[in-house]
C-alpha atoms as a PDB file:
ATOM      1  CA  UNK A   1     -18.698  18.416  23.904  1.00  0.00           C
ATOM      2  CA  UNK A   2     -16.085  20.197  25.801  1.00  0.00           C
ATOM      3  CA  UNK A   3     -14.124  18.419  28.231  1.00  0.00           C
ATOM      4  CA  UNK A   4     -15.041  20.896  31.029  1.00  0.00           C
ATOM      5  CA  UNK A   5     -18.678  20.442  29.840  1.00  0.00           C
ATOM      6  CA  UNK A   6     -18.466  16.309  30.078  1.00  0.00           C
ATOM      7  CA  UNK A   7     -16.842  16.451  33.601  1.00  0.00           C
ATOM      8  CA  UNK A   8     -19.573  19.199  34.736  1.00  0.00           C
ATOM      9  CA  UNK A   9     -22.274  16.502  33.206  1.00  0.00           C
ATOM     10  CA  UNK A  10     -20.821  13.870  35.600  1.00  0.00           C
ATOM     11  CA  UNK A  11     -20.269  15.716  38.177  1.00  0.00           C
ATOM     12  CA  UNK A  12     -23.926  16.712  38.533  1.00  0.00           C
ATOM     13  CA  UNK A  13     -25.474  12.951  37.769  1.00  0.00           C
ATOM     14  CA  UNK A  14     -23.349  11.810  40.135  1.00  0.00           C
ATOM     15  CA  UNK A  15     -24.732  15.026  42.395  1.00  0.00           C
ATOM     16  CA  UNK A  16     -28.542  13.350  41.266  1.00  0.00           C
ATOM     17  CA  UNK A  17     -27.653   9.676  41.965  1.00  0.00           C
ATOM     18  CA  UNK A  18     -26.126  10.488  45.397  1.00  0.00           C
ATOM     19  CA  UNK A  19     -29.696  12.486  46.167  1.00  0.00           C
ATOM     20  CA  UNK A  20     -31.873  10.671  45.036  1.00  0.00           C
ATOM     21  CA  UNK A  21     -30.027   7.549  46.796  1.00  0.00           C
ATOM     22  CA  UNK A  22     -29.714   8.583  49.894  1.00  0.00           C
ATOM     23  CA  UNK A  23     -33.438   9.374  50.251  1.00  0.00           C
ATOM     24  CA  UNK A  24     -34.365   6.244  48.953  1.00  0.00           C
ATOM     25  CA  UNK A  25     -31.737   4.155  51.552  1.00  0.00           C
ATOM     26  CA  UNK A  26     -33.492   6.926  54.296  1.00  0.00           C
ATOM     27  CA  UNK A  27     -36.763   5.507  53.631  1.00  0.00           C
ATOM     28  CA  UNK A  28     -36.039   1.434  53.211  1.00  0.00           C
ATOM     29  CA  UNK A  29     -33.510   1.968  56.747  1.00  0.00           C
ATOM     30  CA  UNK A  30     -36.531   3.854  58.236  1.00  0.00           C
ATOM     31  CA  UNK A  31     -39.211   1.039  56.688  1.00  0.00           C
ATOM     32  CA  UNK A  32     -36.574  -1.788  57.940  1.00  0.00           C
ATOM     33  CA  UNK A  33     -36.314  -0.250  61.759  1.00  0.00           C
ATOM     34  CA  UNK A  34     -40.375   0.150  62.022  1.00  0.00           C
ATOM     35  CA  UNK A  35     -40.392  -3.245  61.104  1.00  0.00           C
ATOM     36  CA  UNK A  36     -37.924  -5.199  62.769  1.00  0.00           C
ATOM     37  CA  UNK A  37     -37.516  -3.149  65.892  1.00  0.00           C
ATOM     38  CA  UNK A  38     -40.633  -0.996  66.717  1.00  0.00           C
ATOM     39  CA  UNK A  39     -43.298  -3.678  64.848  1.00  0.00           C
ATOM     40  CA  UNK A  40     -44.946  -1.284  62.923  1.00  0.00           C
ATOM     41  CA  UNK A  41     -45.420   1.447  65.828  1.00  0.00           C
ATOM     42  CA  UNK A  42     -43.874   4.303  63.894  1.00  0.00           C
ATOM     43  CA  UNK A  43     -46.258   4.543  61.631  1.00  0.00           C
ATOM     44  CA  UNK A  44     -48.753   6.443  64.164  1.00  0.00           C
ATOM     45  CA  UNK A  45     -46.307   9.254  63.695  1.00  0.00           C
ATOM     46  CA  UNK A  46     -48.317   9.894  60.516  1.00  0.00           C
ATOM     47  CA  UNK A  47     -50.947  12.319  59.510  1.00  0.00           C
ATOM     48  CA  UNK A  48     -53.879  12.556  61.907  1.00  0.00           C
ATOM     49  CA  UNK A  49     -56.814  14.558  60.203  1.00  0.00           C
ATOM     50  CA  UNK A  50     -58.214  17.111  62.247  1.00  0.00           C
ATOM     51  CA  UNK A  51     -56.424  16.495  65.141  1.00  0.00           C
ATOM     52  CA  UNK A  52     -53.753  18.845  66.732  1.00  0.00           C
ATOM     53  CA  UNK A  53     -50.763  16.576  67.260  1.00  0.00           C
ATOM     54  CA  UNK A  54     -51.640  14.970  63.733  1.00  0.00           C
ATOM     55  CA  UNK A  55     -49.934  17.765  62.084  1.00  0.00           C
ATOM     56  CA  UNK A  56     -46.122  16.937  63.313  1.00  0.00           C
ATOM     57  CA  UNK A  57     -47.209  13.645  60.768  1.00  0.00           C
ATOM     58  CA  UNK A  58     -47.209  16.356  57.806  1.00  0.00           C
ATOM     59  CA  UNK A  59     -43.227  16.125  58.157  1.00  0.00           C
ATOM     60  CA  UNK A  60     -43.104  12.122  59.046  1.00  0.00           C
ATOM     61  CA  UNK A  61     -45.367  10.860  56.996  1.00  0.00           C
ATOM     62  CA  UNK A  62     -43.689  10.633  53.464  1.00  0.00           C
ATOM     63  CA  UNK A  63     -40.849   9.003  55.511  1.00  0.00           C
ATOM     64  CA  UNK A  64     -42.930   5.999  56.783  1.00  0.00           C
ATOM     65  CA  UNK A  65     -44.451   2.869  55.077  1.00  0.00           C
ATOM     66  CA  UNK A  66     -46.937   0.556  55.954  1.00  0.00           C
ATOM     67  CA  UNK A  67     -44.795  -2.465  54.826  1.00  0.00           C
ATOM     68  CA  UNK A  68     -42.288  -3.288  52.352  1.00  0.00           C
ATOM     69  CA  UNK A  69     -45.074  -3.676  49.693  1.00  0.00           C
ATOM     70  CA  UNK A  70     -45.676  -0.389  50.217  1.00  0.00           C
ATOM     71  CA  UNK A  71     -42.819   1.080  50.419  1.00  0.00           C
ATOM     72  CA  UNK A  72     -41.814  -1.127  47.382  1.00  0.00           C
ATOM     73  CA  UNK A  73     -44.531   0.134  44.956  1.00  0.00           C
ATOM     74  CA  UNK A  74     -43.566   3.803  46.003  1.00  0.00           C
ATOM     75  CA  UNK A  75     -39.816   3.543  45.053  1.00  0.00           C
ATOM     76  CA  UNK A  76     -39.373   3.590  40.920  1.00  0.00           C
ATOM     77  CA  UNK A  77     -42.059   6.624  40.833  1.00  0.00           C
ATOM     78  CA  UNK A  78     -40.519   8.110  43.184  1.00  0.00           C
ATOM     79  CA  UNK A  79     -36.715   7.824  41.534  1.00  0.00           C
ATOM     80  CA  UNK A  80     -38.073   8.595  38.596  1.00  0.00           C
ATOM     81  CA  UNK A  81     -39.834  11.343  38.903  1.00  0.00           C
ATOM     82  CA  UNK A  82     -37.657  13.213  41.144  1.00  0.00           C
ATOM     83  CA  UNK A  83     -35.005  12.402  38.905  1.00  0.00           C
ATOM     84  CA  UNK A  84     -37.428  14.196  36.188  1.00  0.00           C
ATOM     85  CA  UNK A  85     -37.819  17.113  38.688  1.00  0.00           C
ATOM     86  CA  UNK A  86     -33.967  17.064  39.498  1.00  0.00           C
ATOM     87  CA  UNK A  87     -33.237  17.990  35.695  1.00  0.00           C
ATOM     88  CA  UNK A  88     -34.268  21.164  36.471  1.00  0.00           C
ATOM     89  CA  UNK A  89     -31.813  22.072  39.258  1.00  0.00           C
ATOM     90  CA  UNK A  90     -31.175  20.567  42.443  1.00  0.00           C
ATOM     91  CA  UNK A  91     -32.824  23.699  44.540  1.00  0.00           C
ATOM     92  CA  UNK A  92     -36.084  23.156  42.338  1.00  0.00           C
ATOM     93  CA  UNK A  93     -35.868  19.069  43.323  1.00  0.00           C
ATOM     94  CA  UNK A  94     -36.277  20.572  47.139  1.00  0.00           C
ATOM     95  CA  UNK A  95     -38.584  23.744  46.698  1.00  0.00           C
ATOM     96  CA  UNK A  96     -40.758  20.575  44.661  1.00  0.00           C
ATOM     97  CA  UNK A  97     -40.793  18.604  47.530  1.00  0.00           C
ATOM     98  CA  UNK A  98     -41.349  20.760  50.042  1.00  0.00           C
ATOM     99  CA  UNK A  99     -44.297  22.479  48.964  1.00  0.00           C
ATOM    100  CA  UNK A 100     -46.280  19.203  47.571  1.00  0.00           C
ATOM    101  CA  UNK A 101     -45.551  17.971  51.423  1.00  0.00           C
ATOM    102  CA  UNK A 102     -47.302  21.196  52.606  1.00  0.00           C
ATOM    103  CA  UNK A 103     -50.144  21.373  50.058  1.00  0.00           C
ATOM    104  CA  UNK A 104     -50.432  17.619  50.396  1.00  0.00           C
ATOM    105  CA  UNK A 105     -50.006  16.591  54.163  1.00  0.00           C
ATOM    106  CA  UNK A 106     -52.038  19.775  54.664  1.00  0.00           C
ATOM    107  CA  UNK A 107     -55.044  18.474  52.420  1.00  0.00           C
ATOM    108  CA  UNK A 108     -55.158  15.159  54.470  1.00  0.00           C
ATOM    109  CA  UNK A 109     -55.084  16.805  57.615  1.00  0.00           C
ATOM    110  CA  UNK A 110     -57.873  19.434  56.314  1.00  0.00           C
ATOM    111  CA  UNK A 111     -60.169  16.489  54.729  1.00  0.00           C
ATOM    112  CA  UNK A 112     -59.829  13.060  55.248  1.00  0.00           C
ATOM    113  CA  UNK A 113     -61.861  11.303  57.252  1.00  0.00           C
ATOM    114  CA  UNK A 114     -61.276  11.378  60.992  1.00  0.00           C
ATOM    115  CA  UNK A 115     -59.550   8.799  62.884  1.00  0.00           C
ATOM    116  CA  UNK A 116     -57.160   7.381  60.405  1.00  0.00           C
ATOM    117  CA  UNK A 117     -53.321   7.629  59.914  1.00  0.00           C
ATOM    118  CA  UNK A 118     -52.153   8.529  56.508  1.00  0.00           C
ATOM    119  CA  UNK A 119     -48.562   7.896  55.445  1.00  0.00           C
ATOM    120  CA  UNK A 120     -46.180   7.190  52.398  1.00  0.00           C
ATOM    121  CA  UNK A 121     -44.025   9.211  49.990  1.00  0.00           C
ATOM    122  CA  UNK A 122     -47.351   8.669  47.153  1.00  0.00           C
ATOM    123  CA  UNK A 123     -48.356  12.621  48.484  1.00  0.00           C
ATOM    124  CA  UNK A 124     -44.728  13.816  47.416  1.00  0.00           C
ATOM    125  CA  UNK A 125     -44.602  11.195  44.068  1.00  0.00           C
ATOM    126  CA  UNK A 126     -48.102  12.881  43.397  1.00  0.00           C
ATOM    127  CA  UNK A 127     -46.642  15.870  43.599  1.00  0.00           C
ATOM    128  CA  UNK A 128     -43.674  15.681  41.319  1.00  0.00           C
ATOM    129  CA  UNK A 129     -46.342  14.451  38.392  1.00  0.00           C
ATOM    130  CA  UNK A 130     -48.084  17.528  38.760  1.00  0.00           C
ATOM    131  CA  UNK A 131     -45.103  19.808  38.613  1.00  0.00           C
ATOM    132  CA  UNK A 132     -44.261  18.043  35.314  1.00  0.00           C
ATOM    133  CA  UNK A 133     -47.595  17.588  33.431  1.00  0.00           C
ATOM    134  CA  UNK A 134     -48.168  21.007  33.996  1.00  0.00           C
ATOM    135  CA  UNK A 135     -44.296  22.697  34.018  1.00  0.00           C
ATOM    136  CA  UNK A 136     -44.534  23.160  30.025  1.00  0.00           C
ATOM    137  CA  UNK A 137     -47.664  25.121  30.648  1.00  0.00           C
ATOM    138  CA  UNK A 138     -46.526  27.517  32.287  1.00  0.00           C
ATOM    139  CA  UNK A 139     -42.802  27.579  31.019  1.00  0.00           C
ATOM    140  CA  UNK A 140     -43.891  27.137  27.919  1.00  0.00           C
ATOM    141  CA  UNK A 141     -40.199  25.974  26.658  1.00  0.00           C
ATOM    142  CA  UNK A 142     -40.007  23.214  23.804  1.00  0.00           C
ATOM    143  CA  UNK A 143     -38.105  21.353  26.569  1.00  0.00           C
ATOM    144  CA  UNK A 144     -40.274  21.742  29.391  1.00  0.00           C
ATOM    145  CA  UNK A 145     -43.586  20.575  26.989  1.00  0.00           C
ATOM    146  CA  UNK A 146     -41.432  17.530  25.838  1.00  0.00           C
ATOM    147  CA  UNK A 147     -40.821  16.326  29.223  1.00  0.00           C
ATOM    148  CA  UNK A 148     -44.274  17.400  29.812  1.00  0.00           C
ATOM    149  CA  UNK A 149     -45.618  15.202  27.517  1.00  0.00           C
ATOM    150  CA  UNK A 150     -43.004  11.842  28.140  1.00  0.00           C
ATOM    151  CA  UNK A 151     -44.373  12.258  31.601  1.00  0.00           C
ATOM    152  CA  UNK A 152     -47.809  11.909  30.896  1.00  0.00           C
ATOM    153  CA  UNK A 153     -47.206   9.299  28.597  1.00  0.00           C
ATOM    154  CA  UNK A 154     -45.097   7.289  30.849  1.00  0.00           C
ATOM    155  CA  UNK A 155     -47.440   7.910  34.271  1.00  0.00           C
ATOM    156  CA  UNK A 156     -50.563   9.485  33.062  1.00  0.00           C
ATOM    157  CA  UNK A 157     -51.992   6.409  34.465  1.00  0.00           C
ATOM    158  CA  UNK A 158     -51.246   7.689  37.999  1.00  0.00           C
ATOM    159  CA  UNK A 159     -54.006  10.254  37.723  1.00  0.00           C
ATOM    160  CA  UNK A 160     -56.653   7.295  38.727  1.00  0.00           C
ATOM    161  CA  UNK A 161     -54.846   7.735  41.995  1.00  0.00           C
ATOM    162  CA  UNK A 162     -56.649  10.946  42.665  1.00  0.00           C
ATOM    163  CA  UNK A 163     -59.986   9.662  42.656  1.00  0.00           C
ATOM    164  CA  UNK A 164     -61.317   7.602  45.953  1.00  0.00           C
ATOM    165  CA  UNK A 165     -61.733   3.921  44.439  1.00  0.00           C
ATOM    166  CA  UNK A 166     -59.818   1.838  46.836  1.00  0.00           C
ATOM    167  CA  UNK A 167     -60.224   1.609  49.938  1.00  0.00           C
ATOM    168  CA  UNK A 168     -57.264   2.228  52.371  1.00  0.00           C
ATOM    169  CA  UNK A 169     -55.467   4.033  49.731  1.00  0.00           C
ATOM    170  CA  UNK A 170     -55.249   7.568  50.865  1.00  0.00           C
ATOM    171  CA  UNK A 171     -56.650   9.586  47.760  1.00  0.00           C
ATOM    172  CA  UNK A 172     -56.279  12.950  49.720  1.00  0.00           C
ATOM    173  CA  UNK A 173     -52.720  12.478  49.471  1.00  0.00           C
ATOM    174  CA  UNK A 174     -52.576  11.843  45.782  1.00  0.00           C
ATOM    175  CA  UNK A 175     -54.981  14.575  45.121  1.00  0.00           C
ATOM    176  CA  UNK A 176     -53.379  17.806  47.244  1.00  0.00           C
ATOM    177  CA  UNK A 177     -49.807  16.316  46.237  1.00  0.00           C
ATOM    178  CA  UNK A 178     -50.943  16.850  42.686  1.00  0.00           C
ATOM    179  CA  UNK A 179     -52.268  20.488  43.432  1.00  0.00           C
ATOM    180  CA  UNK A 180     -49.129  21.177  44.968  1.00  0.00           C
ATOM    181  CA  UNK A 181     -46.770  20.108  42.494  1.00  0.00           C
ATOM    182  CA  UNK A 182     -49.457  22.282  39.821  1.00  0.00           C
ATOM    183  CA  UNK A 183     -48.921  25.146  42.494  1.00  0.00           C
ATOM    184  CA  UNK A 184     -44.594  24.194  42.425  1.00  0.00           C
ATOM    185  CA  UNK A 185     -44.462  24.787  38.527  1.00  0.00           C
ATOM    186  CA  UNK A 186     -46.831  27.865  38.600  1.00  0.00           C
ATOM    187  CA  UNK A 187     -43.992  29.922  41.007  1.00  0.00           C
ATOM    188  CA  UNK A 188     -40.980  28.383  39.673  1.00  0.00           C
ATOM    189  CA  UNK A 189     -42.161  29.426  36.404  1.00  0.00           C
ATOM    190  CA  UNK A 190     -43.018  32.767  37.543  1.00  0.00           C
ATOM    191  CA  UNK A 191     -39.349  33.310  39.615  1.00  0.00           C
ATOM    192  CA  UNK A 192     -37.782  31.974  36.249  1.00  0.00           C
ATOM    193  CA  UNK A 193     -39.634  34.854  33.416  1.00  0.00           C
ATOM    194  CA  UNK A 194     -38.087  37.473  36.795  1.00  0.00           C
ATOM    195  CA  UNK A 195     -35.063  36.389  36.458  1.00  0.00           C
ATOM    196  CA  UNK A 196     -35.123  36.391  32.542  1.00  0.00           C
END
């Protein structure tokens, strides 16, 4: 390995690391404010199904937690996968995210059940699982189906997530994250065989 190629190397983990970091501080500084200052009361910024001013929580929600447990189990998943994601390219990491927030906090707001708040990041985790079960499907690299497959291996357990068995756990999320990260790696793959 090149010297040029090494530095490049570090230069872009340290690229992932400061990302992915500075989310993750975003959302434990956010977590630690709710809590200690405004007991809890952000949290009604989330997603409102069905009603009008509910849909501002599409952009708030994956920022808010309903405690530190929560916030807590959300955290690995979500470093890991996006790291996962990240691989591919930094722009891909955002274009991810944004559309499994759409497809996702859309979904809630569409059909969950009426007069409940639904927040976490477990919409956008959801959706960076999908992206990579299903990004060697439609890539179809050797790469792409080997991370594929190390994905599901490591977190195919997740997928339980999508069905409603426990209560206050919002299944919505999991479920139109998941479609949306499917629907990520169907037009990344697409933009990528155009540009080839």
């Amino acid at each position: 390995m090149s010297h040029r190629t090494e530095t490049s190397l570090t230069q872009e983990l340290k690229s992932h690391i400061l990302i992915l970091g500075s989310i993750v501080a975003l959302l434990w500084i956010i977590e630690i404010i709710d809590f200690f200052v405004f007991g809890g009361a952000l949290n009604r910024l989330g997603i409102r199904p069905r009603y009008i001013q509910g849909l501002d929580g599409i952009f708030f929600a994956p920022f808010l937690h309903g405690n530190f447990h929560h916030l807590t189990a959300n955290t690995l998943p979500l470093i890991t996968l996006g790291w996962f994601v990240m691989l591919r390219g930094v722009k891909d990491f955002f274009t991810v995210t944004f559309i499994t927030m759409i497809v996702s906090g859309l979904g809630v707001w569409l059909f969950a059940s009426p007069y409940t708040i639904h927040i976490g990041a477990s919409g956008v985790i959801f959706g960076y699982l999908g992206f990579l079960l299903l990004r060697g499907f439609f890539e179809r690299s050797f790469v792409s189906i080997v991370l594929s497959l190390l994905v599901g291996w490591l977190y195919g357990g997740l997928l339980w997530g999508i069905l409603p068995l426990q209560y206050g756990i919002s299944w919505q999320g999991h479920l139109f994250g998941l479609i949306g990260g499917v629907f990520a790696a169907q037009i990344l793959a697409k933009s990528y065989r155009t540009k080839a």
